[in-house]
PDB file of N, CA and C in Angstrom:
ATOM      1  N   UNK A   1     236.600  62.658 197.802  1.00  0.00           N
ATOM      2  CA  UNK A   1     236.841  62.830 199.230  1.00  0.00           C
ATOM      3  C   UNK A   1     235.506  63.045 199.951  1.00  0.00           C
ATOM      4  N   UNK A   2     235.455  62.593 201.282  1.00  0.00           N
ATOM      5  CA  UNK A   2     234.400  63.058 201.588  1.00  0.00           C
ATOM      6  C   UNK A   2     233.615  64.112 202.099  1.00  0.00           C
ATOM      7  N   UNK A   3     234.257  64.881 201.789  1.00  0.00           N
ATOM      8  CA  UNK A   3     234.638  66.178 202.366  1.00  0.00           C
ATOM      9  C   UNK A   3     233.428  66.846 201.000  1.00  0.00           C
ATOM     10  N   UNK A   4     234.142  66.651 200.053  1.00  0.00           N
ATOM     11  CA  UNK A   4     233.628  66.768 198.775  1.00  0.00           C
ATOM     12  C   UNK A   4     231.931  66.450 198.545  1.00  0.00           C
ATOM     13  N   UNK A   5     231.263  65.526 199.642  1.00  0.00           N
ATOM     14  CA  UNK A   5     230.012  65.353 199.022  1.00  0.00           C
ATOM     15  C   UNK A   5     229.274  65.251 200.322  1.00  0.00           C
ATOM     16  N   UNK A   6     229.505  65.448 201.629  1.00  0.00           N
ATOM     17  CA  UNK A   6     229.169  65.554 202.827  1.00  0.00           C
ATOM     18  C   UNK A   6     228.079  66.763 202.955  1.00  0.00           C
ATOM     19  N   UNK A   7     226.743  66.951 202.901  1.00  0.00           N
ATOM     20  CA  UNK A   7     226.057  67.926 203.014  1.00  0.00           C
ATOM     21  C   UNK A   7     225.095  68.543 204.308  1.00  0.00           C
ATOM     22  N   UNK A   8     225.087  69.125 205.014  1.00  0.00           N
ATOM     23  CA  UNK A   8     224.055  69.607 205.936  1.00  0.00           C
ATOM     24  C   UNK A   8     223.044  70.241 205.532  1.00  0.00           C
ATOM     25  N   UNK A   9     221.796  69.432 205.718  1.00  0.00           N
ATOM     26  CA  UNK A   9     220.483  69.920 204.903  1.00  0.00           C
ATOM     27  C   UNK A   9     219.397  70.121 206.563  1.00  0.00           C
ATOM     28  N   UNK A  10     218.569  70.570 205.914  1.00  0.00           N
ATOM     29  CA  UNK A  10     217.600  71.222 207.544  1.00  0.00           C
ATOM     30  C   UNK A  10     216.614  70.031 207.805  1.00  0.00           C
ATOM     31  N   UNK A  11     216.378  69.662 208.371  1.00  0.00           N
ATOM     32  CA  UNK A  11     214.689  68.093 207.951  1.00  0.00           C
ATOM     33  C   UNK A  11     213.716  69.729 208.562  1.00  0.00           C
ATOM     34  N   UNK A  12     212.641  69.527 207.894  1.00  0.00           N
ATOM     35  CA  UNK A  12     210.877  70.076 208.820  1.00  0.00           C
ATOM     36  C   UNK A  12     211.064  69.592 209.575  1.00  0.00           C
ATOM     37  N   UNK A  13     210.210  70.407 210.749  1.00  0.00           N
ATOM     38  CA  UNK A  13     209.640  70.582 211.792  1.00  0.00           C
ATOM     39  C   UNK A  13     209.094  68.723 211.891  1.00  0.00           C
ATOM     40  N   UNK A  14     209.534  67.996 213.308  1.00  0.00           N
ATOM     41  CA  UNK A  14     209.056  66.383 213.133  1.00  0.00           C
ATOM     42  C   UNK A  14     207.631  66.877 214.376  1.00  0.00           C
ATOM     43  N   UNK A  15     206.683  65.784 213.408  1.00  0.00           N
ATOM     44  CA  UNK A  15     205.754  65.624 214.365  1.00  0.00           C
ATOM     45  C   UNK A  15     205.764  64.956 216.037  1.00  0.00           C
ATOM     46  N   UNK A  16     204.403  65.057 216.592  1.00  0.00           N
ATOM     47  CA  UNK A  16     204.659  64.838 217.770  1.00  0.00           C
ATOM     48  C   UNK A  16     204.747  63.276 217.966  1.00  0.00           C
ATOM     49  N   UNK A  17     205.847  62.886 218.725  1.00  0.00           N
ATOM     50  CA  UNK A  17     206.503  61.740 219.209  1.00  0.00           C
ATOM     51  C   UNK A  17     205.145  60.473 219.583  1.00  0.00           C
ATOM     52  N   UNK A  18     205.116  59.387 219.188  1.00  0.00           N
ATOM     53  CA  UNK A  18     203.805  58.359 218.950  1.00  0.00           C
ATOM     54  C   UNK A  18     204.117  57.801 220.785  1.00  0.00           C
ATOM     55  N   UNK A  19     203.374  56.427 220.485  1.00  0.00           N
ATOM     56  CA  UNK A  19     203.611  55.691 221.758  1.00  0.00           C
ATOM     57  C   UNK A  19     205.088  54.863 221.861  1.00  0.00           C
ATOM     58  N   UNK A  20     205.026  55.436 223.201  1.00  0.00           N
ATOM     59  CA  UNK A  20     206.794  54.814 223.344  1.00  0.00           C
ATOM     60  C   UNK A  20     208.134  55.351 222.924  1.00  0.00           C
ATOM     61  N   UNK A  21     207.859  56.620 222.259  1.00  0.00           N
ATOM     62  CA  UNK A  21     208.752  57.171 221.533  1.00  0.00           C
ATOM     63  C   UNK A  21     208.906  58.847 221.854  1.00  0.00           C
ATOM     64  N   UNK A  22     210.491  59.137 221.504  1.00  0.00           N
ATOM     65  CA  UNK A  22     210.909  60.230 222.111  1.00  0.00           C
ATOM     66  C   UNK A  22     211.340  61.222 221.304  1.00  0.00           C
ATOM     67  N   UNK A  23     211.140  62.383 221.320  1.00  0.00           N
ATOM     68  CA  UNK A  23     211.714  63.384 220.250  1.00  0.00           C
ATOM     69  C   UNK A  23     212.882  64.176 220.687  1.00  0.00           C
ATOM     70  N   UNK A  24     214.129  63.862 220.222  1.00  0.00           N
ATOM     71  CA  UNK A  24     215.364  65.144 220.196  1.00  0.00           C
ATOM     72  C   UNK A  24     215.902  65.664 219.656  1.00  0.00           C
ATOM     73  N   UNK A  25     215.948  66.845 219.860  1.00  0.00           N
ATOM     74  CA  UNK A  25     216.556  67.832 219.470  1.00  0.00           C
ATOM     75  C   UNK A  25     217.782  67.918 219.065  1.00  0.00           C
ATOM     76  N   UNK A  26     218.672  67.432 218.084  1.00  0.00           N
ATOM     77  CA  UNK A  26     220.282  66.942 217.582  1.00  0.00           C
ATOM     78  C   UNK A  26     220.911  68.316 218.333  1.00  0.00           C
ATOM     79  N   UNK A  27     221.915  68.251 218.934  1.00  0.00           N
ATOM     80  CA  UNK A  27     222.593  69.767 219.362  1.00  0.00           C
ATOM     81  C   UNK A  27     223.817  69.306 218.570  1.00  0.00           C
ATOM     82  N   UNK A  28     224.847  67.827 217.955  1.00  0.00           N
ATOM     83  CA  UNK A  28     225.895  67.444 217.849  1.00  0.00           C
ATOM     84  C   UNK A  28     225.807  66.336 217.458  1.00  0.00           C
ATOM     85  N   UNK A  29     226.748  65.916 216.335  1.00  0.00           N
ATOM     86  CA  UNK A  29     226.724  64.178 216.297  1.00  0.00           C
ATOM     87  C   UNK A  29     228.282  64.085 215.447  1.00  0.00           C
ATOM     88  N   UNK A  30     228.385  63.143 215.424  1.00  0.00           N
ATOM     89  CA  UNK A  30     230.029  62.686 214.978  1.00  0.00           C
ATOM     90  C   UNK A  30     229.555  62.283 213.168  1.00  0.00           C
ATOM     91  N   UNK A  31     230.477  61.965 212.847  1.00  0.00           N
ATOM     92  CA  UNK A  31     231.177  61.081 211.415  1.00  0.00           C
ATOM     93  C   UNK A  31     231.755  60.564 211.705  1.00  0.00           C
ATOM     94  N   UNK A  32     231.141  59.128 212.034  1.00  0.00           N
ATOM     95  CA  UNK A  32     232.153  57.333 212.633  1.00  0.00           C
ATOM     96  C   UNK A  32     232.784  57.381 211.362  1.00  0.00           C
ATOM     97  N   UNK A  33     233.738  56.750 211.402  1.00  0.00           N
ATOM     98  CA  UNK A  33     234.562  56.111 210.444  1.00  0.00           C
ATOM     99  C   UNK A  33     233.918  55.426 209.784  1.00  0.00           C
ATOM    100  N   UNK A  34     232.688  54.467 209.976  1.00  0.00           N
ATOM    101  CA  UNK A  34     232.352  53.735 208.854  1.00  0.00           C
ATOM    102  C   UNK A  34     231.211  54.598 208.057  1.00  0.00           C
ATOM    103  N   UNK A  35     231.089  55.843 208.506  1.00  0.00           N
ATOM    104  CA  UNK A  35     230.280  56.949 207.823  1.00  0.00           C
ATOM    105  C   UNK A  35     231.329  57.294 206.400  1.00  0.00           C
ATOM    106  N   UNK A  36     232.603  57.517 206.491  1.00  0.00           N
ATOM    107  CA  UNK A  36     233.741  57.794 205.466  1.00  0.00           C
ATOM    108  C   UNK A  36     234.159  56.793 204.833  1.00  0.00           C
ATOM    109  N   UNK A  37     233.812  55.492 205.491  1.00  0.00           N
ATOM    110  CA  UNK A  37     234.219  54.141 204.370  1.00  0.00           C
ATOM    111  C   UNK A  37     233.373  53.883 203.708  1.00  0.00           C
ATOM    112  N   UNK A  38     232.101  54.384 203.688  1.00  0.00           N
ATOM    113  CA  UNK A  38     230.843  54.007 202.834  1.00  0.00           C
ATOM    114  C   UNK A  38     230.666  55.281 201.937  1.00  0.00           C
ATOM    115  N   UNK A  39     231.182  55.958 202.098  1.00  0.00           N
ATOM    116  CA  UNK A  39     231.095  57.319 201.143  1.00  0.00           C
ATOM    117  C   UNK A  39     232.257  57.136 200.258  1.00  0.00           C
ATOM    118  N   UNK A  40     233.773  56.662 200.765  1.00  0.00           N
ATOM    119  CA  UNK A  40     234.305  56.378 199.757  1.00  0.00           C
ATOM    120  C   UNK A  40     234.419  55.052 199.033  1.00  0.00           C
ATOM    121  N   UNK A  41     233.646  54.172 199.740  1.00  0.00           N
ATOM    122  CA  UNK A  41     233.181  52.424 198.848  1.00  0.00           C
ATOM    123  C   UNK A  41     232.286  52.800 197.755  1.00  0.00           C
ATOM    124  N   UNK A  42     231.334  53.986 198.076  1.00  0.00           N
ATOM    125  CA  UNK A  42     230.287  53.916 196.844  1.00  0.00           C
ATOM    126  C   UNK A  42     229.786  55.211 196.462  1.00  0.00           C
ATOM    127  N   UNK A  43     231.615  56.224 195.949  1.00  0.00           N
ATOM    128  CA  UNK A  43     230.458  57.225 195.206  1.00  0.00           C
ATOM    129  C   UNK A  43     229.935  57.606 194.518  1.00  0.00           C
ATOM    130  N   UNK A  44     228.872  58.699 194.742  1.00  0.00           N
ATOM    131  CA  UNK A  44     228.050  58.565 193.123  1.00  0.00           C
ATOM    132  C   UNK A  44     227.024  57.607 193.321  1.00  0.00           C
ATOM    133  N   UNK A  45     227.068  56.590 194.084  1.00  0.00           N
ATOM    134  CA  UNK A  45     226.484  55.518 193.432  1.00  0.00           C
ATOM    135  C   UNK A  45     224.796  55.442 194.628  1.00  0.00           C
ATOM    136  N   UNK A  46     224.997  56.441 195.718  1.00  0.00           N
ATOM    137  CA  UNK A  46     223.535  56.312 196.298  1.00  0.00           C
ATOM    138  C   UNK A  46     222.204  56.500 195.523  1.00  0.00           C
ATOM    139  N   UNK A  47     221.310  56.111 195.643  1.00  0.00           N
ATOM    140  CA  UNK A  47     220.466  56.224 195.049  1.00  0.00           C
ATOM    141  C   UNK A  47     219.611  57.639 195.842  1.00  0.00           C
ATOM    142  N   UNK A  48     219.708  57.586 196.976  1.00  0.00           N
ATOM    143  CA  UNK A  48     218.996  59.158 197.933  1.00  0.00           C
ATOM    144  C   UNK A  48     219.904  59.241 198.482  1.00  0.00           C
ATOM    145  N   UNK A  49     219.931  60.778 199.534  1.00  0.00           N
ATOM    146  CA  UNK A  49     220.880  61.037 200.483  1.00  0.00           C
ATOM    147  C   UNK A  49     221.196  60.244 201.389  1.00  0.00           C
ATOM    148  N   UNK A  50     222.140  60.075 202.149  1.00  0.00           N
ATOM    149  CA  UNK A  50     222.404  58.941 202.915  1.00  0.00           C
ATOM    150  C   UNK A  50     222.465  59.930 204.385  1.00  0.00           C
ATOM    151  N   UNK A  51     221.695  59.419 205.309  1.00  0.00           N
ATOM    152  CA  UNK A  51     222.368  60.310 206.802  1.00  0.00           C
ATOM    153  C   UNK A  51     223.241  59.880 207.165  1.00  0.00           C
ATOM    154  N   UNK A  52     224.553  60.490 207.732  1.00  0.00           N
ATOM    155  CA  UNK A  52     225.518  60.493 208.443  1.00  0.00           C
ATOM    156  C   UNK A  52     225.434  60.961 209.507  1.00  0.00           C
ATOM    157  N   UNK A  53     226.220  60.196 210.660  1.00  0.00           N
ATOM    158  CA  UNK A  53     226.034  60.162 211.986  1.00  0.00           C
ATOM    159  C   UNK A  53     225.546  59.058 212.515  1.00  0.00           C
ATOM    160  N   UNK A  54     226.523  58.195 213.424  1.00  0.00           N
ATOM    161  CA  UNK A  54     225.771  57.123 214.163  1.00  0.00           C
ATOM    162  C   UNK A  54     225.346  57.540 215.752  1.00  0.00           C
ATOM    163  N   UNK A  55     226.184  58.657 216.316  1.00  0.00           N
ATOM    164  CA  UNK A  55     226.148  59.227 217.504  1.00  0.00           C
ATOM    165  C   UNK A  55     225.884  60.617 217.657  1.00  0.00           C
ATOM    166  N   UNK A  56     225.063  61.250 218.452  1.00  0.00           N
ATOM    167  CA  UNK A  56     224.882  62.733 218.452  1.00  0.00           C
ATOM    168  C   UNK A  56     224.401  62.754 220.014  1.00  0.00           C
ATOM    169  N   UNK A  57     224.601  63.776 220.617  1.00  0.00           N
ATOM    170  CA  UNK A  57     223.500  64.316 221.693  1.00  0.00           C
ATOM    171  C   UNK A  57     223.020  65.537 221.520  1.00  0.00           C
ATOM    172  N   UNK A  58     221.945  65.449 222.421  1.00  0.00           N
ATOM    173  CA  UNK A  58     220.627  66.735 221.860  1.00  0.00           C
ATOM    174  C   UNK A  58     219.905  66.579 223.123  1.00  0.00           C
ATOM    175  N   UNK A  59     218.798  67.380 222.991  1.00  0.00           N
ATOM    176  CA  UNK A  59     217.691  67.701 224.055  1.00  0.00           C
ATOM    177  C   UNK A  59     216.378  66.749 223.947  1.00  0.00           C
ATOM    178  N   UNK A  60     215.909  65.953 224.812  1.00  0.00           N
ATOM    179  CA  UNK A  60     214.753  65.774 224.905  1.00  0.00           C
ATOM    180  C   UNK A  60     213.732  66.820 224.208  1.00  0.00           C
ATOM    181  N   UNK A  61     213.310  66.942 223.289  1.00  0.00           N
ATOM    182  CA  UNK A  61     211.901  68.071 223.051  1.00  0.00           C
ATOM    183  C   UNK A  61     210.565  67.747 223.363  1.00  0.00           C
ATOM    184  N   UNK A  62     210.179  66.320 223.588  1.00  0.00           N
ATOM    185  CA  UNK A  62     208.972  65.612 224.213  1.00  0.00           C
ATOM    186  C   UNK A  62     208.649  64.461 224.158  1.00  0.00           C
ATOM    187  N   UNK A  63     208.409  63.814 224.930  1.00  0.00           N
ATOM    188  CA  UNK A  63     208.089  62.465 224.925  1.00  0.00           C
ATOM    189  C   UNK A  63     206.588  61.785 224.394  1.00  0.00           C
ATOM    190  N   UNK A  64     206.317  60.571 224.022  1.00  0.00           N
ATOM    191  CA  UNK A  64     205.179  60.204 223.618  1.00  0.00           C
ATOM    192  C   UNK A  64     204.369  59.172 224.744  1.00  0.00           C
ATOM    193  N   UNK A  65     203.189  59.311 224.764  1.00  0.00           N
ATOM    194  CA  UNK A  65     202.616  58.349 225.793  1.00  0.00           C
ATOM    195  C   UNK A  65     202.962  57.508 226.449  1.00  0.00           C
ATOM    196  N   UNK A  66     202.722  57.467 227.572  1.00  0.00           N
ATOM    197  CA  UNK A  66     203.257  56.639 228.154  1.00  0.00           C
ATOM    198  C   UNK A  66     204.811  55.619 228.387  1.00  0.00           C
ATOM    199  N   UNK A  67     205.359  56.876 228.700  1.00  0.00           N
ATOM    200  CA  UNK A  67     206.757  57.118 228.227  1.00  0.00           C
ATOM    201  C   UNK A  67     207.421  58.189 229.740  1.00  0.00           C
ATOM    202  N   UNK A  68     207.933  57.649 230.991  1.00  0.00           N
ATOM    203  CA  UNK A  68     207.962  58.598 231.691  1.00  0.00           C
ATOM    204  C   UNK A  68     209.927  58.999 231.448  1.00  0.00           C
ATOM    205  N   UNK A  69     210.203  58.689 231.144  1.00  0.00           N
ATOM    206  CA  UNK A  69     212.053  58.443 230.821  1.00  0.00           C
ATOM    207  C   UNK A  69     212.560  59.156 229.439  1.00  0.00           C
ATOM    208  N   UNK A  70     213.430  59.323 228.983  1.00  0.00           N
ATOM    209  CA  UNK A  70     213.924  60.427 229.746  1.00  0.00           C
ATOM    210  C   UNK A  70     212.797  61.820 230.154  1.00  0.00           C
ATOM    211  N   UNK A  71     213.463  62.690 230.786  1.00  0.00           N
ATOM    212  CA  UNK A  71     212.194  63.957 230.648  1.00  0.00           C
ATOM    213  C   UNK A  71     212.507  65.369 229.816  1.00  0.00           C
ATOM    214  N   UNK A  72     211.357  65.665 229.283  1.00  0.00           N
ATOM    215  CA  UNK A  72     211.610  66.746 228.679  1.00  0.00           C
ATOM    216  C   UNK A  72     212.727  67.530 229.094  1.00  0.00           C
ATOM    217  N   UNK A  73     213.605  67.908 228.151  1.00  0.00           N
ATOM    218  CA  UNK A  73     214.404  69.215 228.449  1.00  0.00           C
ATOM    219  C   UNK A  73     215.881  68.716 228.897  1.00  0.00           C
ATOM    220  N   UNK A  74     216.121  67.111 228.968  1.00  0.00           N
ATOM    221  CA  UNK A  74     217.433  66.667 229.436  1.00  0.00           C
ATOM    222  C   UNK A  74     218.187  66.409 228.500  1.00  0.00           C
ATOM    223  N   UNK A  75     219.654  66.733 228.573  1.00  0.00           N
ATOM    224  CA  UNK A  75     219.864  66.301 227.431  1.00  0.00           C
ATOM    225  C   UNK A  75     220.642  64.778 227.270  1.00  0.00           C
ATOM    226  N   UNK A  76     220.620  64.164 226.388  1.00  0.00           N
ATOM    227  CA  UNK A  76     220.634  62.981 226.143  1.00  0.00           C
ATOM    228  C   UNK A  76     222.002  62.742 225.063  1.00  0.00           C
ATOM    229  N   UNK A  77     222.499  61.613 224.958  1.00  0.00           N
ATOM    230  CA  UNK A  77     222.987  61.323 224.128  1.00  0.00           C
ATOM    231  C   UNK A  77     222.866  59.771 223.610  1.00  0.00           C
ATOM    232  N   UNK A  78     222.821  59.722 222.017  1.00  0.00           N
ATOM    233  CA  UNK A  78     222.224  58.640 221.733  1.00  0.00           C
ATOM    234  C   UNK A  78     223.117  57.869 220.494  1.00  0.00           C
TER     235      UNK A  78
END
């Protein structure tokens, strides 16, 4: 089940956001359905952890150069 092998692990601290690119803060994200059809098509059988979640919203934490959109501190969903 997937219930059974579904884990919440912490990532480090991510560095600061490059050119063009945005850093957020996850506050929430789902388990699509095809997150549970691929866990029960192949278990056991990943070779690394797999992330789950195709959708979440969170906070802007900072943007990278030249990058005026979204702005720090909004929250977003992606």
């Amino acid at each position: 089940m997937p219930a059974d092998v579904l884990t919440v692990i912490e990532e480090p601290e991510s560095a600061a956001p490059g050119h063009g690119q945005v850093l957020i803060r996850t506050t929430a994200f789902s388990v699509h359905p095809g997150d549970l059809q691929a866990v029960e098509a192949y278990p056991g059988k990943a070779a690394q952890p797999v992330p789950a979640g195709l959708e979440a919203t969170g906070v802007v934490e900072a943007i990278g150069r030249e990058r005026a959109w979204p702005r720090v501190s909004r929250s977003v969903a992606v």
